[in-house]
PDB file of N, CA and C in Angstrom:
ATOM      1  N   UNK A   1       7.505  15.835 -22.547  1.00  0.00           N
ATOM      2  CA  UNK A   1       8.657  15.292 -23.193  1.00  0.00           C
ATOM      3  C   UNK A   1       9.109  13.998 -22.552  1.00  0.00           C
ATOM      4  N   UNK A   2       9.922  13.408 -23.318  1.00  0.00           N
ATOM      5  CA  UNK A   2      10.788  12.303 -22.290  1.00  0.00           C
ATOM      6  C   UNK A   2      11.338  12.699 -21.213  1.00  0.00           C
ATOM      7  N   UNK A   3      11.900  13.723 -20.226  1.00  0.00           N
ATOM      8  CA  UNK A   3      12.020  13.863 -19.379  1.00  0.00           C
ATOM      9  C   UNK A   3      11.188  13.556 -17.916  1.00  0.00           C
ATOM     10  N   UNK A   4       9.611  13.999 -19.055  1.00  0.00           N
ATOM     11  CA  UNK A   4       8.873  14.254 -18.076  1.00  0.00           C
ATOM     12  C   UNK A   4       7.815  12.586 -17.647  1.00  0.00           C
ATOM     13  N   UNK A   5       7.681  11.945 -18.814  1.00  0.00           N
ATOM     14  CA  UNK A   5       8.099  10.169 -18.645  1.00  0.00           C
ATOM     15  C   UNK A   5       8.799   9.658 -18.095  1.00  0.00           C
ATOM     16  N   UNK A   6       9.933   9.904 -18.147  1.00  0.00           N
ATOM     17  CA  UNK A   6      10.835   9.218 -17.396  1.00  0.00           C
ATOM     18  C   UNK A   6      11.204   9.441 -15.648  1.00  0.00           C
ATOM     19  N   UNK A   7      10.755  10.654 -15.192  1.00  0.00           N
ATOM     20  CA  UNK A   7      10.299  11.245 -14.107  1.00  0.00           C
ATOM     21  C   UNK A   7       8.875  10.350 -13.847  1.00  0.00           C
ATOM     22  N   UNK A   8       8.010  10.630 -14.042  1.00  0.00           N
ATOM     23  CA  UNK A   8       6.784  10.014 -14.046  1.00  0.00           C
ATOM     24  C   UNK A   8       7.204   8.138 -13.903  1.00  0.00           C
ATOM     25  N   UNK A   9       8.115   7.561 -14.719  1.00  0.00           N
ATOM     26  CA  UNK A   9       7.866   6.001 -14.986  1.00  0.00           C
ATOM     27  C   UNK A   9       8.809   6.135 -13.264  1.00  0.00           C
ATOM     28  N   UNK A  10       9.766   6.878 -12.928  1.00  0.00           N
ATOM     29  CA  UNK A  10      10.207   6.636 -11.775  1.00  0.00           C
ATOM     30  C   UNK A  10       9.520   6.763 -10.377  1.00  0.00           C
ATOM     31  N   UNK A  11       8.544   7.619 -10.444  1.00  0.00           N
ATOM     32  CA  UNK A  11       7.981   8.117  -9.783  1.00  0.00           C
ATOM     33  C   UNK A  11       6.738   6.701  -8.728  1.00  0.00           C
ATOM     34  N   UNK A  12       6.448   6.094 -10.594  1.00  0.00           N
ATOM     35  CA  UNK A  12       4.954   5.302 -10.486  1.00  0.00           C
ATOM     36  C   UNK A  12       5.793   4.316 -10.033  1.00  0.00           C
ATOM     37  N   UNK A  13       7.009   3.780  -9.980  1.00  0.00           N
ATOM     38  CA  UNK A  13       7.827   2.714  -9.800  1.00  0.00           C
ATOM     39  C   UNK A  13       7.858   2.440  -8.106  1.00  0.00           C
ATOM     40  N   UNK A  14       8.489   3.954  -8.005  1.00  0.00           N
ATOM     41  CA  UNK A  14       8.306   3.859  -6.522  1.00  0.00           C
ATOM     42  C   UNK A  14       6.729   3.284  -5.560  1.00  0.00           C
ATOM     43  N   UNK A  15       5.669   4.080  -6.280  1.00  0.00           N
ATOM     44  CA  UNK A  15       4.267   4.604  -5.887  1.00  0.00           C
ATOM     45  C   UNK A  15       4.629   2.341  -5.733  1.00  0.00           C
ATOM     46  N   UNK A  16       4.397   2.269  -6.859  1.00  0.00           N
ATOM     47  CA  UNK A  16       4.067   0.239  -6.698  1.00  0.00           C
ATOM     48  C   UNK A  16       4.776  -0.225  -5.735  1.00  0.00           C
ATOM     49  N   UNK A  17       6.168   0.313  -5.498  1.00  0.00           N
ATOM     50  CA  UNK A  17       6.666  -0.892  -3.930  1.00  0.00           C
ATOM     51  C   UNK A  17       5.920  -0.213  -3.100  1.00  0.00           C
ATOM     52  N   UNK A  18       5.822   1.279  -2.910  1.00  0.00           N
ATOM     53  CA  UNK A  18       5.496   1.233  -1.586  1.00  0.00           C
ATOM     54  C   UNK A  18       3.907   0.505  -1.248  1.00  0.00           C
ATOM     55  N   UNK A  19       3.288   1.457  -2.193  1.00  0.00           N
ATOM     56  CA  UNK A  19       1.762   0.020  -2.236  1.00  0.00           C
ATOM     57  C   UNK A  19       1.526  -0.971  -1.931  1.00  0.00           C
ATOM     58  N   UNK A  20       2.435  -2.035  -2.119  1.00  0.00           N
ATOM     59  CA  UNK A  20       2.361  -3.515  -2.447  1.00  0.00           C
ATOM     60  C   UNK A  20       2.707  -3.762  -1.433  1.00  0.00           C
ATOM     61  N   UNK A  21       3.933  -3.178  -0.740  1.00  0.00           N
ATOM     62  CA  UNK A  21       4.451  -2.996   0.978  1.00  0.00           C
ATOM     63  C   UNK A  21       3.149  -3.159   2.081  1.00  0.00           C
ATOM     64  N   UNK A  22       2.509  -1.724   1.791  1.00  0.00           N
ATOM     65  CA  UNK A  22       1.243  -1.011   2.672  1.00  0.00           C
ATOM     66  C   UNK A  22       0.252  -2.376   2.708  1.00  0.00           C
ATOM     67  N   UNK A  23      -0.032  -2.969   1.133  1.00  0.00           N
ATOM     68  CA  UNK A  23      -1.373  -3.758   1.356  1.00  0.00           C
ATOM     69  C   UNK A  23      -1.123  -4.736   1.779  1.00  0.00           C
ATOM     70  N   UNK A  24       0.640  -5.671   1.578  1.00  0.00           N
ATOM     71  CA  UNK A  24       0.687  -6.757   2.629  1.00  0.00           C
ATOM     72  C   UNK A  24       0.789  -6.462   3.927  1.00  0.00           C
ATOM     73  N   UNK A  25       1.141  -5.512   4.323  1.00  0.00           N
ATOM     74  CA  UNK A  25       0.929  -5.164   5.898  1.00  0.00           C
ATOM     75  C   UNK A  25      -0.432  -5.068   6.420  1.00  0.00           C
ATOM     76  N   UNK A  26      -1.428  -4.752   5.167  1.00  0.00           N
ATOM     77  CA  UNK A  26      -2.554  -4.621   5.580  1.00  0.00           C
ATOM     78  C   UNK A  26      -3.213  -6.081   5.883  1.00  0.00           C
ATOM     79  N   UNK A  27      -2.930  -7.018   5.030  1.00  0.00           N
ATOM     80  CA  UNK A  27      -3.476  -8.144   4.669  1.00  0.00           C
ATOM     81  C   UNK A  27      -2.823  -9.096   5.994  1.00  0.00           C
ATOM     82  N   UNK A  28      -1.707  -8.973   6.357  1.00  0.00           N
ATOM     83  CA  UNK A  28      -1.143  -9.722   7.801  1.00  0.00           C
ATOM     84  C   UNK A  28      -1.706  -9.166   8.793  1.00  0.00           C
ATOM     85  N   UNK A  29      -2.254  -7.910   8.653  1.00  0.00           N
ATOM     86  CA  UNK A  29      -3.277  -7.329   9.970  1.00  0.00           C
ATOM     87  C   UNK A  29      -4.433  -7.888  10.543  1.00  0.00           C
ATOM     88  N   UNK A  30      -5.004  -7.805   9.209  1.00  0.00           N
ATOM     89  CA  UNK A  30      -6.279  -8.359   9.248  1.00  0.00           C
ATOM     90  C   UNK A  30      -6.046 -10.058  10.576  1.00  0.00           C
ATOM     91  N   UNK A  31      -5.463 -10.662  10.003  1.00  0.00           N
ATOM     92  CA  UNK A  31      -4.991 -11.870  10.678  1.00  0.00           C
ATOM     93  C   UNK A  31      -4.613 -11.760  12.007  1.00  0.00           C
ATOM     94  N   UNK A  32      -4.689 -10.763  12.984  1.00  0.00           N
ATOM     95  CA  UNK A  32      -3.802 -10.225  13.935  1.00  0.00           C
ATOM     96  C   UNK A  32      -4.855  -9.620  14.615  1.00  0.00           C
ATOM     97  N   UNK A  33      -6.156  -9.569  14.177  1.00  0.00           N
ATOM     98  CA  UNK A  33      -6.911  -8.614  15.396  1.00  0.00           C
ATOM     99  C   UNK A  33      -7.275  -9.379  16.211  1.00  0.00           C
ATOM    100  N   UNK A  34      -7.686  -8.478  17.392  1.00  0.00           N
ATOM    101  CA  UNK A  34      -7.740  -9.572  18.557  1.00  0.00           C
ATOM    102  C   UNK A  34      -9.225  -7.965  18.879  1.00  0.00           C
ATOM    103  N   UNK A  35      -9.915  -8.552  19.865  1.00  0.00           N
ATOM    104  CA  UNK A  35     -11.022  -7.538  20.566  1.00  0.00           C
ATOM    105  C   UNK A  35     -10.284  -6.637  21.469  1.00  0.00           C
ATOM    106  N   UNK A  36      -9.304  -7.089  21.906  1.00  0.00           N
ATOM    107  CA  UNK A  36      -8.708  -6.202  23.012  1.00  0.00           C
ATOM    108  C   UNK A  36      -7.306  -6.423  22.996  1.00  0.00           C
ATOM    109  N   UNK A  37      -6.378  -5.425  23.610  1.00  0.00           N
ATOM    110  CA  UNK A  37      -4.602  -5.349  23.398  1.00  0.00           C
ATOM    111  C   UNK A  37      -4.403  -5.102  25.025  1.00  0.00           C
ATOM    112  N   UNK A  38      -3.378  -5.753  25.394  1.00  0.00           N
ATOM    113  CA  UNK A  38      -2.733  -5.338  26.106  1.00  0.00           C
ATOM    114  C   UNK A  38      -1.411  -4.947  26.578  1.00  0.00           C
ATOM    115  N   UNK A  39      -1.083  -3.617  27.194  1.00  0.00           N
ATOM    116  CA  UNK A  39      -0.009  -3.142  26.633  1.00  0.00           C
ATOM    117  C   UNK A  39       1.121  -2.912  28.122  1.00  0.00           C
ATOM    118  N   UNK A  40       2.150  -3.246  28.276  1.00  0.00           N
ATOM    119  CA  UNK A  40       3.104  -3.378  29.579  1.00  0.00           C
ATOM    120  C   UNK A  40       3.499  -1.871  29.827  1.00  0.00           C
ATOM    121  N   UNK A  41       3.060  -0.706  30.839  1.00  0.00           N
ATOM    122  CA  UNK A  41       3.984   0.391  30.186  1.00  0.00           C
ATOM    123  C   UNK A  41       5.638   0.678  31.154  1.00  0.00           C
ATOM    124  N   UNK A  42       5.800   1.269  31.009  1.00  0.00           N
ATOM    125  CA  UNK A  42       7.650   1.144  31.791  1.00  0.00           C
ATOM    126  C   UNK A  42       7.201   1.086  33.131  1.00  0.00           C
ATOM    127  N   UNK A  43       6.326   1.870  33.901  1.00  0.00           N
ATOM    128  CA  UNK A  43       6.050   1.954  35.150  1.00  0.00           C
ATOM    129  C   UNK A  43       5.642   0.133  35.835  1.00  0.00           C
ATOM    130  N   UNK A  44       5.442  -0.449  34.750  1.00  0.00           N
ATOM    131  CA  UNK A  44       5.038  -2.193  35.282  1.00  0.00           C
ATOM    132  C   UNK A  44       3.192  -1.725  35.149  1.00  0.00           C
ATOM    133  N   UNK A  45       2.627  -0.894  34.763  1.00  0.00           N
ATOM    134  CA  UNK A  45       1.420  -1.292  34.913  1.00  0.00           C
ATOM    135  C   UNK A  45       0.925  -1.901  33.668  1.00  0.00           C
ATOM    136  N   UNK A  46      -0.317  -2.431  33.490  1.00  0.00           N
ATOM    137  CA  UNK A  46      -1.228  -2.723  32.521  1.00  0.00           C
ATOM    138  C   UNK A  46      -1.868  -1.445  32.105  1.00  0.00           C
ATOM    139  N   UNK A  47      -1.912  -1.567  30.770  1.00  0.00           N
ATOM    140  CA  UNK A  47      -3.324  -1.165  30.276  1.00  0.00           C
ATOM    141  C   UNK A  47      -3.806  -1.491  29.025  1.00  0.00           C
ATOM    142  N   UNK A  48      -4.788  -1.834  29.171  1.00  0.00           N
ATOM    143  CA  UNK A  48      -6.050  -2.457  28.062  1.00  0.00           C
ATOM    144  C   UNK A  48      -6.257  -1.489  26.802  1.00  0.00           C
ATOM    145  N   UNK A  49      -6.262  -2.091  25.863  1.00  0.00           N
ATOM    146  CA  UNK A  49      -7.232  -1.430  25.099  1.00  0.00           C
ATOM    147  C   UNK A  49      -8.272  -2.183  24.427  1.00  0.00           C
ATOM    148  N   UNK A  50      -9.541  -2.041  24.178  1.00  0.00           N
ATOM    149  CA  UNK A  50     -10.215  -2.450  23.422  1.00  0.00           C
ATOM    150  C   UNK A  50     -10.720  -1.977  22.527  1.00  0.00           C
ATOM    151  N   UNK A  51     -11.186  -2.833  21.423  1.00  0.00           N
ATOM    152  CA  UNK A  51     -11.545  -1.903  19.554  1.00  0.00           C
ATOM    153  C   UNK A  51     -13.206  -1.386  20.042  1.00  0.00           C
ATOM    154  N   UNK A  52     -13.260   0.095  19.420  1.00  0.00           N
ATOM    155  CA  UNK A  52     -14.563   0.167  19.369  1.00  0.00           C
ATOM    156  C   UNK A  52     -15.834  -0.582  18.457  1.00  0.00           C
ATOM    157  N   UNK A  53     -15.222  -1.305  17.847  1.00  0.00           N
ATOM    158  CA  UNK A  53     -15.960  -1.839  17.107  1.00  0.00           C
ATOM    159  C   UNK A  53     -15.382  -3.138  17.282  1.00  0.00           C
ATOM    160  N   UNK A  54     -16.804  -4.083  16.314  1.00  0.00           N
ATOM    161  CA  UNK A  54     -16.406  -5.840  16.417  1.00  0.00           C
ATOM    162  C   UNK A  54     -15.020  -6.173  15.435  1.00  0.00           C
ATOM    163  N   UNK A  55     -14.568  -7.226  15.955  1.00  0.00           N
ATOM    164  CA  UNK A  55     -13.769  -7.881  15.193  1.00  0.00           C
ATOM    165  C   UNK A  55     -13.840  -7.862  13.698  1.00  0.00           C
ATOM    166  N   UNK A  56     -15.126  -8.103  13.527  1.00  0.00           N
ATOM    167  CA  UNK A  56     -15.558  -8.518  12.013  1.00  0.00           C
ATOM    168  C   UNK A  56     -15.576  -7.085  11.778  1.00  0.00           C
ATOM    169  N   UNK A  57     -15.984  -6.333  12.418  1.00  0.00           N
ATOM    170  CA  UNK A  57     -16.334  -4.959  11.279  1.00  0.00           C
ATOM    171  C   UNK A  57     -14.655  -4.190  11.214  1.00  0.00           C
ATOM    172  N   UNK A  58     -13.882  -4.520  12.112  1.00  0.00           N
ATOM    173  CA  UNK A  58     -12.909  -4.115  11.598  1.00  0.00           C
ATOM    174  C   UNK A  58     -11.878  -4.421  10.422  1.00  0.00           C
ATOM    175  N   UNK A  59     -11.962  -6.031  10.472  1.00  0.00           N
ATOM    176  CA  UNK A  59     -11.249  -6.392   9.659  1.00  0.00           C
ATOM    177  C   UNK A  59     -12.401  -6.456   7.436  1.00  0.00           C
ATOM    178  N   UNK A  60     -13.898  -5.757   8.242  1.00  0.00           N
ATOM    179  CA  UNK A  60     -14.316  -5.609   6.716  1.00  0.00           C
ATOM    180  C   UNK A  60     -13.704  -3.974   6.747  1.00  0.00           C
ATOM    181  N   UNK A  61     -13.214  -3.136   7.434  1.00  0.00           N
ATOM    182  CA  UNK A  61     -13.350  -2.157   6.924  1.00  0.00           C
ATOM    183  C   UNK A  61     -11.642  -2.230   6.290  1.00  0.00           C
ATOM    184  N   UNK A  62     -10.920  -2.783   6.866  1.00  0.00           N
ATOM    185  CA  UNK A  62      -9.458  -3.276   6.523  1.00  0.00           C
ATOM    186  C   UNK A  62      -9.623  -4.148   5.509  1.00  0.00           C
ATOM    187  N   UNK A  63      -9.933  -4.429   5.052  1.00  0.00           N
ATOM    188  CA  UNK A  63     -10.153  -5.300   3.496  1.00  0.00           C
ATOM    189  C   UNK A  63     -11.026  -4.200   2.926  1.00  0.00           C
ATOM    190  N   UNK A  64     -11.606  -3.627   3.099  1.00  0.00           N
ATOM    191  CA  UNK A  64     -12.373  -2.193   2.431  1.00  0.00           C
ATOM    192  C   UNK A  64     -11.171  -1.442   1.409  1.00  0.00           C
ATOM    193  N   UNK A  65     -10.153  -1.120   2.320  1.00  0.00           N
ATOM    194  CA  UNK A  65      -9.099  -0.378   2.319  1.00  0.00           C
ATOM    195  C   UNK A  65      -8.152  -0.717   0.811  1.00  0.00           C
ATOM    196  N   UNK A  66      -7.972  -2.610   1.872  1.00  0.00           N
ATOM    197  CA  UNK A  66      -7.287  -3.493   0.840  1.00  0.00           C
ATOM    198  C   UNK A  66      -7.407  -3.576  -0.760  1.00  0.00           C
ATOM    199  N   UNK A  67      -8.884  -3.595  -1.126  1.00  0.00           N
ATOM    200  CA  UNK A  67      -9.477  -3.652  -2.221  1.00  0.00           C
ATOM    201  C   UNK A  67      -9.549  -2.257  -2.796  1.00  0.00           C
ATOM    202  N   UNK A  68      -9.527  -1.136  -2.217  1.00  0.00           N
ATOM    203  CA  UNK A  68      -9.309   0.162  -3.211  1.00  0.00           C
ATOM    204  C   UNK A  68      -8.168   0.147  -3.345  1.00  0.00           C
ATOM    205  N   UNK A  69      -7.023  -0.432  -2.490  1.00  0.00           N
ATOM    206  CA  UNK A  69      -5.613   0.083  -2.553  1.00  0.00           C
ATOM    207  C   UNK A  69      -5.330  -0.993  -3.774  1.00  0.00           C
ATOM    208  N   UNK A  70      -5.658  -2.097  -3.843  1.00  0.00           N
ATOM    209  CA  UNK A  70      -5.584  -2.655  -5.346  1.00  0.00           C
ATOM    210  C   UNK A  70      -5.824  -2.245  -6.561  1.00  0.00           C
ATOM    211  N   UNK A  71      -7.105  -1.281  -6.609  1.00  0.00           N
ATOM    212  CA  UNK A  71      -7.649  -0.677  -7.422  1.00  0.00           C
ATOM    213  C   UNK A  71      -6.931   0.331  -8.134  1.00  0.00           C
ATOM    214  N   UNK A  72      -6.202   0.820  -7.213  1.00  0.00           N
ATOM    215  CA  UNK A  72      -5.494   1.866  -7.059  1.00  0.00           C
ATOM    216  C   UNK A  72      -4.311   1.171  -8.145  1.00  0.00           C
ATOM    217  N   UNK A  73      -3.715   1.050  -7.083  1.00  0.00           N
ATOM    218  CA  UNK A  73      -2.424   0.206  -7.666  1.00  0.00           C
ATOM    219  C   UNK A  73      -2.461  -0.429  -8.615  1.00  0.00           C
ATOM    220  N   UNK A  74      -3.706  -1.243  -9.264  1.00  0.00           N
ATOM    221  CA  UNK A  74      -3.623  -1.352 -10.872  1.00  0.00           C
ATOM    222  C   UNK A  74      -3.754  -0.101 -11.595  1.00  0.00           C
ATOM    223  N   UNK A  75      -3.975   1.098 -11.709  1.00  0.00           N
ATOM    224  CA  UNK A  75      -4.532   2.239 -11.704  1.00  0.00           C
ATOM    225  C   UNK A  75      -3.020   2.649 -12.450  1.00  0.00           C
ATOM    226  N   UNK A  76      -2.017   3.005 -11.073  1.00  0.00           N
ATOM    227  CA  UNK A  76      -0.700   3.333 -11.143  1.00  0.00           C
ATOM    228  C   UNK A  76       0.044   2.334 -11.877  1.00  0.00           C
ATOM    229  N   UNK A  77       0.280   1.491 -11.549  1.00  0.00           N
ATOM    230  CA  UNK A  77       0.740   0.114 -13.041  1.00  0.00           C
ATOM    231  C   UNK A  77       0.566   0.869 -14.676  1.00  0.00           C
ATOM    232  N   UNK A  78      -0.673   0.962 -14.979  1.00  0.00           N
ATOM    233  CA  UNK A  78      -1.114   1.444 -16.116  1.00  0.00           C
ATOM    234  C   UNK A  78      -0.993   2.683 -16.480  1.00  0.00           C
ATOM    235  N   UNK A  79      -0.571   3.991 -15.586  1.00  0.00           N
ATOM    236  CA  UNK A  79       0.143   5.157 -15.959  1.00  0.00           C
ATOM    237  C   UNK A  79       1.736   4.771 -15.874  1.00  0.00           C
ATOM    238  N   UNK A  80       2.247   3.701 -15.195  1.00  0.00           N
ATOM    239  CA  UNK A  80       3.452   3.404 -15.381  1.00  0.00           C
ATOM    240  C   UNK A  80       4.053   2.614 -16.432  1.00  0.00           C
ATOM    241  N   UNK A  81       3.030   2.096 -16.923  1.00  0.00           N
ATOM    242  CA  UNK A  81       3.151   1.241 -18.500  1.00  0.00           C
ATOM    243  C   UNK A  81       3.185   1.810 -19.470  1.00  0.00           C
ATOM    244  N   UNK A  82       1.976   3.107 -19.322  1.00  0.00           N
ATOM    245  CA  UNK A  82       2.000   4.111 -20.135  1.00  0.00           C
ATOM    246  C   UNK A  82       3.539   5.371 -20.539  1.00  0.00           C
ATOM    247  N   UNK A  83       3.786   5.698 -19.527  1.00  0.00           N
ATOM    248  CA  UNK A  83       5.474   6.461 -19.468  1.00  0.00           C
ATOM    249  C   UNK A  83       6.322   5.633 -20.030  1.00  0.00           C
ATOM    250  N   UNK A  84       6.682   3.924 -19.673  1.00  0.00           N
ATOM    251  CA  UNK A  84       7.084   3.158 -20.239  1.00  0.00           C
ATOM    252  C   UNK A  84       7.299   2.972 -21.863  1.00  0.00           C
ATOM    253  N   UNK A  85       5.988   2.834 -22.144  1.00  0.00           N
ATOM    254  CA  UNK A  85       5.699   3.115 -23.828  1.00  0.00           C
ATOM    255  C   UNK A  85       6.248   4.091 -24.383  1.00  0.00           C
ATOM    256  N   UNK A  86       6.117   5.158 -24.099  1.00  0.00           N
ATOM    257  CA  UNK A  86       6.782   6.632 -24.444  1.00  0.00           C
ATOM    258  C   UNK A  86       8.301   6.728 -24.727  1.00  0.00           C
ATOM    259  N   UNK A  87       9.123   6.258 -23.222  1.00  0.00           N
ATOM    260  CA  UNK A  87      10.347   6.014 -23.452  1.00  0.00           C
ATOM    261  C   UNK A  87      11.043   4.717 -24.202  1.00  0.00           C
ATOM    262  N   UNK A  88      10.308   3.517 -24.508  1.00  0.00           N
ATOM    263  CA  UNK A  88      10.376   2.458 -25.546  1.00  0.00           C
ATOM    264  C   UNK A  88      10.539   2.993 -26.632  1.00  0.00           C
ATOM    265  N   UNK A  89       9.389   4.131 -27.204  1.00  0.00           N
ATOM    266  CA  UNK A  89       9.664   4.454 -28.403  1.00  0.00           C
ATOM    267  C   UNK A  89      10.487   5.261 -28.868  1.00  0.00           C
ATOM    268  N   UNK A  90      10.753   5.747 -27.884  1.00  0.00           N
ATOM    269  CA  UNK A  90      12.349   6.403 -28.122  1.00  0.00           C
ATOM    270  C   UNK A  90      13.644   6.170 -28.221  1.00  0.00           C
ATOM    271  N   UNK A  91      13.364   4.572 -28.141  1.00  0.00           N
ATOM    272  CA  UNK A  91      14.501   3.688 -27.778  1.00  0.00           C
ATOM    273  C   UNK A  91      15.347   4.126 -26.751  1.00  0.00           C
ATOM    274  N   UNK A  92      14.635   4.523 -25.492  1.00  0.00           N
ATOM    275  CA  UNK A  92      15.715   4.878 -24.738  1.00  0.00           C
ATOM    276  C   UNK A  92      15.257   3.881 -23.288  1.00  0.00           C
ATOM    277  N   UNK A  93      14.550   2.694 -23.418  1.00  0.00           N
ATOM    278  CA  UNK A  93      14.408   2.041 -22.149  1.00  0.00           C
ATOM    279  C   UNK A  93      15.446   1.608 -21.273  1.00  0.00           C
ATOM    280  N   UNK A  94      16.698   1.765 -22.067  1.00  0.00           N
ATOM    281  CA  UNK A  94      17.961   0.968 -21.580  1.00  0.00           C
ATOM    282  C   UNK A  94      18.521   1.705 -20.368  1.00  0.00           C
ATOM    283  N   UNK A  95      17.954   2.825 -20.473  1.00  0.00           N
ATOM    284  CA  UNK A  95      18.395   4.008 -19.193  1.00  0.00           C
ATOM    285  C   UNK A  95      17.746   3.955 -17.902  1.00  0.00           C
ATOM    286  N   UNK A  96      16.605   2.862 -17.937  1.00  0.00           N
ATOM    287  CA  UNK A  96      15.605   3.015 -16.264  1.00  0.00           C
ATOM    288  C   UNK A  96      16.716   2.022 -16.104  1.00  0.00           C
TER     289      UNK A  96
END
């Protein structure tokens, strides 16, 4: 029913910010790797970390990510367009 559209168009609404959130965080990451971190801890010491893997393979597997989460997210768009339609024809869009 329309209830259950209109639940759904709210739902997919949310699903898109938070998405769009996740993949620019992902996409400023990528830009940000370094081979190794170093981290101050309260005691004043150091400690290192380094990636088990190369630079490059991390940031392909982080654009890996990037590109399904797009996929995705056009995915959710189009069940959210779809609920959309439903409540249009009911003339009741004026209520999201």
């Amino acid at each position: 029913g329309i209830w259950e559209q209109y639940e759904n168009f709210r739902i997919y609404t949310r699903m898109i910010v938070e998405g769009k959130i996740k993949l620019e965080e992902l996409k400023q990451s990528i830009t940000q790797i370094k081979p190794y971190y170093e981290f101050i801890n309260e005691d004043g010491t150091v400690e290192k970390w380094s990636l088990p893997k190369s630079v490059d393979e991390v940031k392909a597997e982080i654009q890996e990510i990037i590109d399904k989460g797009e996929i995705e997210l056009k995915q959710i768009v189009e069940k959210r367009n779809e609920a959309f339609e439903v409540i249009r024809q009911h003339n009741l869009e004026h209520y999201l």
